[in-house]
PDB file of N, CA and C in Angstrom:
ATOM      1  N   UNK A   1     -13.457  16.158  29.188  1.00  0.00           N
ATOM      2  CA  UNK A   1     -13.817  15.953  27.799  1.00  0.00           C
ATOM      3  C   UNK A   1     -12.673  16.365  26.868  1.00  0.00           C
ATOM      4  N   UNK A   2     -12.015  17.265  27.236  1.00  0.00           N
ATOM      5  CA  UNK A   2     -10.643  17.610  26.107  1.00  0.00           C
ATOM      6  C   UNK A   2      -9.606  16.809  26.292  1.00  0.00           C
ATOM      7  N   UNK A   3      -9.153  16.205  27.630  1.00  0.00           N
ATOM      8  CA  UNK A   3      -8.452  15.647  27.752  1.00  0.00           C
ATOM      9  C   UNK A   3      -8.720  13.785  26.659  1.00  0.00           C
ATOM     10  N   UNK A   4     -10.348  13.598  26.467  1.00  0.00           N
ATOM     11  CA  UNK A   4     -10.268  12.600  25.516  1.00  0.00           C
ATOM     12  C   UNK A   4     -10.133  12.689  24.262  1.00  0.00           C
ATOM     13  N   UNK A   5     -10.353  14.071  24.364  1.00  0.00           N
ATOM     14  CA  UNK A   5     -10.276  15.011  22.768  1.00  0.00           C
ATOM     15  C   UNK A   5      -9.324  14.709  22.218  1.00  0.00           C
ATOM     16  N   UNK A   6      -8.312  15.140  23.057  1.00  0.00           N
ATOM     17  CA  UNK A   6      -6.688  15.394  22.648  1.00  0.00           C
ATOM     18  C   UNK A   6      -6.204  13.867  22.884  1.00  0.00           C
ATOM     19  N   UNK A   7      -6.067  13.250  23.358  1.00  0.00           N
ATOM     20  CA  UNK A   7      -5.690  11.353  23.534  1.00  0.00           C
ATOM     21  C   UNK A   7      -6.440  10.857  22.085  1.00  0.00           C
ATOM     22  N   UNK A   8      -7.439  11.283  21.730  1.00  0.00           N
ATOM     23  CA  UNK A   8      -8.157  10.151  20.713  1.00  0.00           C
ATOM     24  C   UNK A   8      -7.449  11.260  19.249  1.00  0.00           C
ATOM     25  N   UNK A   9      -7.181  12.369  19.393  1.00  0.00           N
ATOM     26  CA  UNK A   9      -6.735  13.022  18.231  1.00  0.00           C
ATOM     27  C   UNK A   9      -5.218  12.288  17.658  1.00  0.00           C
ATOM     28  N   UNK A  10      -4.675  12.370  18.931  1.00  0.00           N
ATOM     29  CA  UNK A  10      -3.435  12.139  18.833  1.00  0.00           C
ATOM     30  C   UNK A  10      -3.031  10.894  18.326  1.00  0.00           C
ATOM     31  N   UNK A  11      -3.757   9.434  18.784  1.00  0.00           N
ATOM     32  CA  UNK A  11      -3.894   8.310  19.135  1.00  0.00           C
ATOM     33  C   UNK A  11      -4.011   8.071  17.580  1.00  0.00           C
ATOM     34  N   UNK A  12      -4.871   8.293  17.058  1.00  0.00           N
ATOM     35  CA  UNK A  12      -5.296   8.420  15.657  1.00  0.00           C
ATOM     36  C   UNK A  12      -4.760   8.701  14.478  1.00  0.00           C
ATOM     37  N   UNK A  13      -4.729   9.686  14.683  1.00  0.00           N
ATOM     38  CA  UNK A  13      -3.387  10.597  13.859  1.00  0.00           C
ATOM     39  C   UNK A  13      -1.960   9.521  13.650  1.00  0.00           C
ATOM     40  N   UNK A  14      -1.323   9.522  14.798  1.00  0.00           N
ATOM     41  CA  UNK A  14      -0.510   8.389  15.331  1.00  0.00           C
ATOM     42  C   UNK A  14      -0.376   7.108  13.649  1.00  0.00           C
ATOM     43  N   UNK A  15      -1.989   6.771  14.261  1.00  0.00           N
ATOM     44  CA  UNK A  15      -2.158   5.039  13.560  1.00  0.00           C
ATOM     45  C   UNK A  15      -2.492   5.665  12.176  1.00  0.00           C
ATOM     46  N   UNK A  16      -2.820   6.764  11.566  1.00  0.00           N
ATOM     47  CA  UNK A  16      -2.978   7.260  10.338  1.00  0.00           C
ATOM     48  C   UNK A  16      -1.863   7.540   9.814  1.00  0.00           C
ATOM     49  N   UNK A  17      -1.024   8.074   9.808  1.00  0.00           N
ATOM     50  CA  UNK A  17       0.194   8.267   9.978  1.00  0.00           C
ATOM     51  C   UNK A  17       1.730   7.155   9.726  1.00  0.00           C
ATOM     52  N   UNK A  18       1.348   6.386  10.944  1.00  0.00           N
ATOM     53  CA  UNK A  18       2.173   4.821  10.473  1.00  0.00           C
ATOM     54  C   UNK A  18       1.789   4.082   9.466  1.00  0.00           C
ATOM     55  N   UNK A  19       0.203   3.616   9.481  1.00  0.00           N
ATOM     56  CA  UNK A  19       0.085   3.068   8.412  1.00  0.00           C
ATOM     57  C   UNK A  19       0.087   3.742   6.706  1.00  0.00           C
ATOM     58  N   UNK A  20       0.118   4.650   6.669  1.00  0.00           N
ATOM     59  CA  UNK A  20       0.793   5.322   5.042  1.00  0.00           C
ATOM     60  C   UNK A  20       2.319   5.802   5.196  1.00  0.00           C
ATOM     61  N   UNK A  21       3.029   5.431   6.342  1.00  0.00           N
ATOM     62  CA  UNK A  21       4.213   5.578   6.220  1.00  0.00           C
ATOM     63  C   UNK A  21       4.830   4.799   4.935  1.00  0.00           C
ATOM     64  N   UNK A  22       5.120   3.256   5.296  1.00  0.00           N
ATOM     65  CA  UNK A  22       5.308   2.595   4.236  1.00  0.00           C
ATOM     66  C   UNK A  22       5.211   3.116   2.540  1.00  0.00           C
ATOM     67  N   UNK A  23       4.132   3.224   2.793  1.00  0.00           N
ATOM     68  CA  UNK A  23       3.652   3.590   1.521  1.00  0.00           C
ATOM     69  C   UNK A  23       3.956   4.844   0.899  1.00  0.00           C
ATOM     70  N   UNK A  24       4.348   5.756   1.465  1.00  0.00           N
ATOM     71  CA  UNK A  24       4.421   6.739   1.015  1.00  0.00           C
ATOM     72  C   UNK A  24       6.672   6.915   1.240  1.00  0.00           C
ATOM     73  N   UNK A  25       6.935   5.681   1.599  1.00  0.00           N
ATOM     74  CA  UNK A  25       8.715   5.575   1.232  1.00  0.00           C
ATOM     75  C   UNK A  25       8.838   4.946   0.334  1.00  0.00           C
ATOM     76  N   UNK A  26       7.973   3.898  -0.040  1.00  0.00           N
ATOM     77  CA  UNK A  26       7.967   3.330  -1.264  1.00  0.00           C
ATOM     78  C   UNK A  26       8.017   4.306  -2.819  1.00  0.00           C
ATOM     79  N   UNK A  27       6.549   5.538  -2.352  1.00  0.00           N
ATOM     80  CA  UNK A  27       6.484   6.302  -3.390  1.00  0.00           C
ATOM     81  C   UNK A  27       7.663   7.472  -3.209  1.00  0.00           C
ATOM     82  N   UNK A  28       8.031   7.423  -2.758  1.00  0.00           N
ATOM     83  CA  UNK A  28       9.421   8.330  -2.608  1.00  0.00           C
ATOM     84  C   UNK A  28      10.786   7.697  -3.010  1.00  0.00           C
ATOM     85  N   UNK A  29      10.744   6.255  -2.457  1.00  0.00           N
ATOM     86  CA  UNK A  29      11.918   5.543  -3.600  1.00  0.00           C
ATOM     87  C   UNK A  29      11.789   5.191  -5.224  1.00  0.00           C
ATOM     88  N   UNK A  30      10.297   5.306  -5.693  1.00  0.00           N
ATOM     89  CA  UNK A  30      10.205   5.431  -6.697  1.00  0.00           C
ATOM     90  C   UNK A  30      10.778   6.760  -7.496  1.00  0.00           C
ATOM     91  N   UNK A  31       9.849   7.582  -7.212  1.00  0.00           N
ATOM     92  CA  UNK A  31      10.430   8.624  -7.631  1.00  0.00           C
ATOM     93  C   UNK A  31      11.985   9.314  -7.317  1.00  0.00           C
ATOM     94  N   UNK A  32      12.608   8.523  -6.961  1.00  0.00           N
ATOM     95  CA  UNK A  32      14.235   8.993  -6.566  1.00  0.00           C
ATOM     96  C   UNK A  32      14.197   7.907  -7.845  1.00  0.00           C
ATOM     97  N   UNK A  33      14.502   7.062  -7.974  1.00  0.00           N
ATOM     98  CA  UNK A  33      14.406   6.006  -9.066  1.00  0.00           C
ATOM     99  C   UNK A  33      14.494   6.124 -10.407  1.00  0.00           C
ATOM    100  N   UNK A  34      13.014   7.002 -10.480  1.00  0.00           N
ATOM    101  CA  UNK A  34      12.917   7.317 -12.011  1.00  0.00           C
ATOM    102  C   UNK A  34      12.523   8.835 -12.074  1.00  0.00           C
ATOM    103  N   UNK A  35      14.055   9.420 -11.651  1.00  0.00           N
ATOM    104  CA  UNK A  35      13.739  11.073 -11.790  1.00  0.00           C
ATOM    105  C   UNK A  35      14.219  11.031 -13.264  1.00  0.00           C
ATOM    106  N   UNK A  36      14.840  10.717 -13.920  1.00  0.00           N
ATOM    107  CA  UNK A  36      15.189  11.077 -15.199  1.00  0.00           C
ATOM    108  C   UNK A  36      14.123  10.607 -16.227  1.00  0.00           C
ATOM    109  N   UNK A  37      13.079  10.111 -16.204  1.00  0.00           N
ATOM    110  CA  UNK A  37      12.185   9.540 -17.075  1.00  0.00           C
ATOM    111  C   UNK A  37      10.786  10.207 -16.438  1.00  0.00           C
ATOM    112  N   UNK A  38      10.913  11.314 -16.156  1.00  0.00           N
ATOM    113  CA  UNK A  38       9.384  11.849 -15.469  1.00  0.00           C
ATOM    114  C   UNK A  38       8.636  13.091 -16.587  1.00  0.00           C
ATOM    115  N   UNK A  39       9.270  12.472 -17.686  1.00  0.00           N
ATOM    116  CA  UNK A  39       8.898  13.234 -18.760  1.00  0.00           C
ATOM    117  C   UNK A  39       7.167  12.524 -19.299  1.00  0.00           C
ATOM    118  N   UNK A  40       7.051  11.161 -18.411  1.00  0.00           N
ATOM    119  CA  UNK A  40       5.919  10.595 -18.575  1.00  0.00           C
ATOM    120  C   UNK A  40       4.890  11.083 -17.515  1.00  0.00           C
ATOM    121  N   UNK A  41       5.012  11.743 -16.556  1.00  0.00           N
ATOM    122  CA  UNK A  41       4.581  11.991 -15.255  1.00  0.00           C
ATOM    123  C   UNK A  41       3.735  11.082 -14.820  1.00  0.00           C
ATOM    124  N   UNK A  42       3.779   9.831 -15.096  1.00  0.00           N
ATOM    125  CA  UNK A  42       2.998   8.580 -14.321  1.00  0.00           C
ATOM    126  C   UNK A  42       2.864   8.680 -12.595  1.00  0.00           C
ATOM    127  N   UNK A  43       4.447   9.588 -11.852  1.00  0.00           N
ATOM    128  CA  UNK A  43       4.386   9.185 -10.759  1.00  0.00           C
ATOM    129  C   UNK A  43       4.484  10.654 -10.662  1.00  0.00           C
ATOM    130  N   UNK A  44       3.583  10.909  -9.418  1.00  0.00           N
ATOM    131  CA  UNK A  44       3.305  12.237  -8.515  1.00  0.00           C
ATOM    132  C   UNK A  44       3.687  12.685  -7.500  1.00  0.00           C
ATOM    133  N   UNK A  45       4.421  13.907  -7.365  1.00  0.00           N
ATOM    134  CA  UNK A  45       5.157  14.335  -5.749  1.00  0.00           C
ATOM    135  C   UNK A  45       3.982  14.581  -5.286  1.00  0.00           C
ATOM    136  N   UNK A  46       2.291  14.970  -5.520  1.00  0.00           N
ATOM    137  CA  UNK A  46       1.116  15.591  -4.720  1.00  0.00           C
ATOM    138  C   UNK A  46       1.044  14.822  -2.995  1.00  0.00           C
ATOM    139  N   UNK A  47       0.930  13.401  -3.549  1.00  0.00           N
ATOM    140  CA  UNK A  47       0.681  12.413  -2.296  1.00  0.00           C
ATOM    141  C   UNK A  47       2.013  12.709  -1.300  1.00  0.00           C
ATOM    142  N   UNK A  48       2.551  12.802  -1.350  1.00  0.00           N
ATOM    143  CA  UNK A  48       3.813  12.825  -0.595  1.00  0.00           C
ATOM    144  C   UNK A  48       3.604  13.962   0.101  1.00  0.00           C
ATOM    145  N   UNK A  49       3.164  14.717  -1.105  1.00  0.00           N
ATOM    146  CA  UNK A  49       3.771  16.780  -0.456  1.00  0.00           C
ATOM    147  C   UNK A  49       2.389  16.685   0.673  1.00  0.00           C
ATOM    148  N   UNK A  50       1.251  16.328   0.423  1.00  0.00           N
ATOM    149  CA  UNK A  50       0.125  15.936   1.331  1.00  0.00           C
ATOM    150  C   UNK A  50       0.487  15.385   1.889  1.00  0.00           C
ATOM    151  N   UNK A  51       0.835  14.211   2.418  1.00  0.00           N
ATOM    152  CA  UNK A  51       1.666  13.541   3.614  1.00  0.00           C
ATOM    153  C   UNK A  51       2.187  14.372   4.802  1.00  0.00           C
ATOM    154  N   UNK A  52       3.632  14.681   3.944  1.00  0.00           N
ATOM    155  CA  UNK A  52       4.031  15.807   4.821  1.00  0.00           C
ATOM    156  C   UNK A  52       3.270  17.082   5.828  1.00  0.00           C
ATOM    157  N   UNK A  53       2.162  17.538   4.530  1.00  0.00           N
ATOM    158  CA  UNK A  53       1.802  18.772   5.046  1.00  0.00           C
ATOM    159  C   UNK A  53       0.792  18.205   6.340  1.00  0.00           C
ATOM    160  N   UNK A  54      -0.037  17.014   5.731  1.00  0.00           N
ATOM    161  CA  UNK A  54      -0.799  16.199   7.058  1.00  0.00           C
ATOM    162  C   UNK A  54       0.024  15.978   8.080  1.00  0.00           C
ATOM    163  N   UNK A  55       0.858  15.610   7.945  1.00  0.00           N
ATOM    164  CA  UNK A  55       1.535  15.197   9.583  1.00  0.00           C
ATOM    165  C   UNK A  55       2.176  16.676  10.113  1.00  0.00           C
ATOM    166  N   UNK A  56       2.452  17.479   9.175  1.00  0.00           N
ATOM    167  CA  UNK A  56       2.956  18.739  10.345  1.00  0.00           C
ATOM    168  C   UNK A  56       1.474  19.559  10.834  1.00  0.00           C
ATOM    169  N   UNK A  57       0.487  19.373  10.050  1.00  0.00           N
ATOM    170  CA  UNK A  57      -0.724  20.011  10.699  1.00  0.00           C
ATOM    171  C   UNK A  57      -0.927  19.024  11.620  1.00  0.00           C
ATOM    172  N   UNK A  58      -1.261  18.114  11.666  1.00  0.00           N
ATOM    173  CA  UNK A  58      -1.154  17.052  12.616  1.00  0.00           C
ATOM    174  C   UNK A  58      -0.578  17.402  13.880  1.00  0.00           C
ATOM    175  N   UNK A  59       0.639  17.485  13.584  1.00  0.00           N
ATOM    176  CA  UNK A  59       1.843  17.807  14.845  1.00  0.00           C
ATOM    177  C   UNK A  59       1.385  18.935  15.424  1.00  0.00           C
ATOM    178  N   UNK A  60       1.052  19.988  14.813  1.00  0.00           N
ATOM    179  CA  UNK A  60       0.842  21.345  15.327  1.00  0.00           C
ATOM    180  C   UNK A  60      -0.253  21.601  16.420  1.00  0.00           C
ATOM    181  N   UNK A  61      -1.691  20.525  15.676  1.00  0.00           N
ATOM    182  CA  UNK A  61      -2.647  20.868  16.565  1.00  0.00           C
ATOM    183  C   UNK A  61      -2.780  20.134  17.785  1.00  0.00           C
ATOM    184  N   UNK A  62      -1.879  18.629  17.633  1.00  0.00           N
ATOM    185  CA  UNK A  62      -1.544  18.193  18.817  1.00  0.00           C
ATOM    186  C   UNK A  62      -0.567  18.413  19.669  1.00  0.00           C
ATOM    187  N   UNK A  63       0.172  19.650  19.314  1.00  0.00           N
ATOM    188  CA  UNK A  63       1.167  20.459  20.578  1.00  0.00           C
ATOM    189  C   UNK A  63       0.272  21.550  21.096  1.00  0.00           C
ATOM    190  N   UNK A  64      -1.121  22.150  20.043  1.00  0.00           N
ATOM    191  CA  UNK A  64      -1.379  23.033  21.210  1.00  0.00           C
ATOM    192  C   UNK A  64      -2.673  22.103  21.802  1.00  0.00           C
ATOM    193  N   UNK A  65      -3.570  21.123  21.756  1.00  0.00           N
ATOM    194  CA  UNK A  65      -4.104  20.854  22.347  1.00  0.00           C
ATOM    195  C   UNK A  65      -3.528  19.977  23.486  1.00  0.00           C
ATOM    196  N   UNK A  66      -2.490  19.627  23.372  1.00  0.00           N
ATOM    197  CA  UNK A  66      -1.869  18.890  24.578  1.00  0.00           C
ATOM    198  C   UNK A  66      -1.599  20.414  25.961  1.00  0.00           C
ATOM    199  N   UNK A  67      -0.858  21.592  25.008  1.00  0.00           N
ATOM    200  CA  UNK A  67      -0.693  23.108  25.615  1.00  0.00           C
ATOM    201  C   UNK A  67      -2.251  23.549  26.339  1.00  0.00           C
ATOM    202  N   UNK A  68      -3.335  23.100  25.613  1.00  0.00           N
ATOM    203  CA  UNK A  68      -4.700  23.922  25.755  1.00  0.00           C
ATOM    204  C   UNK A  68      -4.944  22.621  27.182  1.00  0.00           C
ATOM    205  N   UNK A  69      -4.528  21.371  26.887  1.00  0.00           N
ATOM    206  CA  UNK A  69      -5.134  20.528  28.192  1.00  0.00           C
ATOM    207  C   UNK A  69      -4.542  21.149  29.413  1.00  0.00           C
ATOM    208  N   UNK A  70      -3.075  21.462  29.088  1.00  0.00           N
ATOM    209  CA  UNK A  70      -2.747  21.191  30.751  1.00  0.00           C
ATOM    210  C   UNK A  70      -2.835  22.846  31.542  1.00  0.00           C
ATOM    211  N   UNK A  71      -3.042  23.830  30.331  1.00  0.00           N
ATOM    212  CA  UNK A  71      -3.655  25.052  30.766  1.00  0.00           C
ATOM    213  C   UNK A  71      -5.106  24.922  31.862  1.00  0.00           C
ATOM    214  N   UNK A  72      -5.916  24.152  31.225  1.00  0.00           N
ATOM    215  CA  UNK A  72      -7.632  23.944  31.516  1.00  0.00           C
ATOM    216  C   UNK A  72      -7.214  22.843  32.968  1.00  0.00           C
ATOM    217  N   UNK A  73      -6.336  22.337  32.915  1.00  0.00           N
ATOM    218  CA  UNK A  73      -6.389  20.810  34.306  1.00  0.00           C
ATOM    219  C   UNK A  73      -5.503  21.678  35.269  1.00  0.00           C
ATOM    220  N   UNK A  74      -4.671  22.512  35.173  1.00  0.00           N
ATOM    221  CA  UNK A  74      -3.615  22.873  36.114  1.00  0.00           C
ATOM    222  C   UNK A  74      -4.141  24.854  36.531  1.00  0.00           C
TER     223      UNK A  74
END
């Protein structure tokens, strides 16, 4: 059962991940773009800085549950 745990976490994450990639280089070439006019704050570092912080929590819990599988199988 962990071993589908950790495959469907990962798997997921993965396809969550790629698909707001795009999107979230786009909003990052924007804002490289129009750093001198952000006196309007139309565009937001939040989504991005969330991005980031999602994929390293992401990363984290799928290094130790991959660590926690092969502890429990071996």
């Amino acid at each position: 059962m962990l071993l589908w745990i950790t495959v469907g976490f990962i798997v997921t994450g993965f396809i969550v991940l790629v698909s707001m990639k795009k999107s979230m280089e786009m909003k990052v070439a924007l804002i490289i773009e129009n750093e001198e006019s952000m006196e309007s704050k139309q565009i937001s570092y939040k989504p991005v800085i969330w991005w980031i912080v999602g994929a390293t929590v992401w990363g984290i819990a799928s290094m130790f549950l991959i660590v926690r599988s092969f502890s429990v199988f071996m």
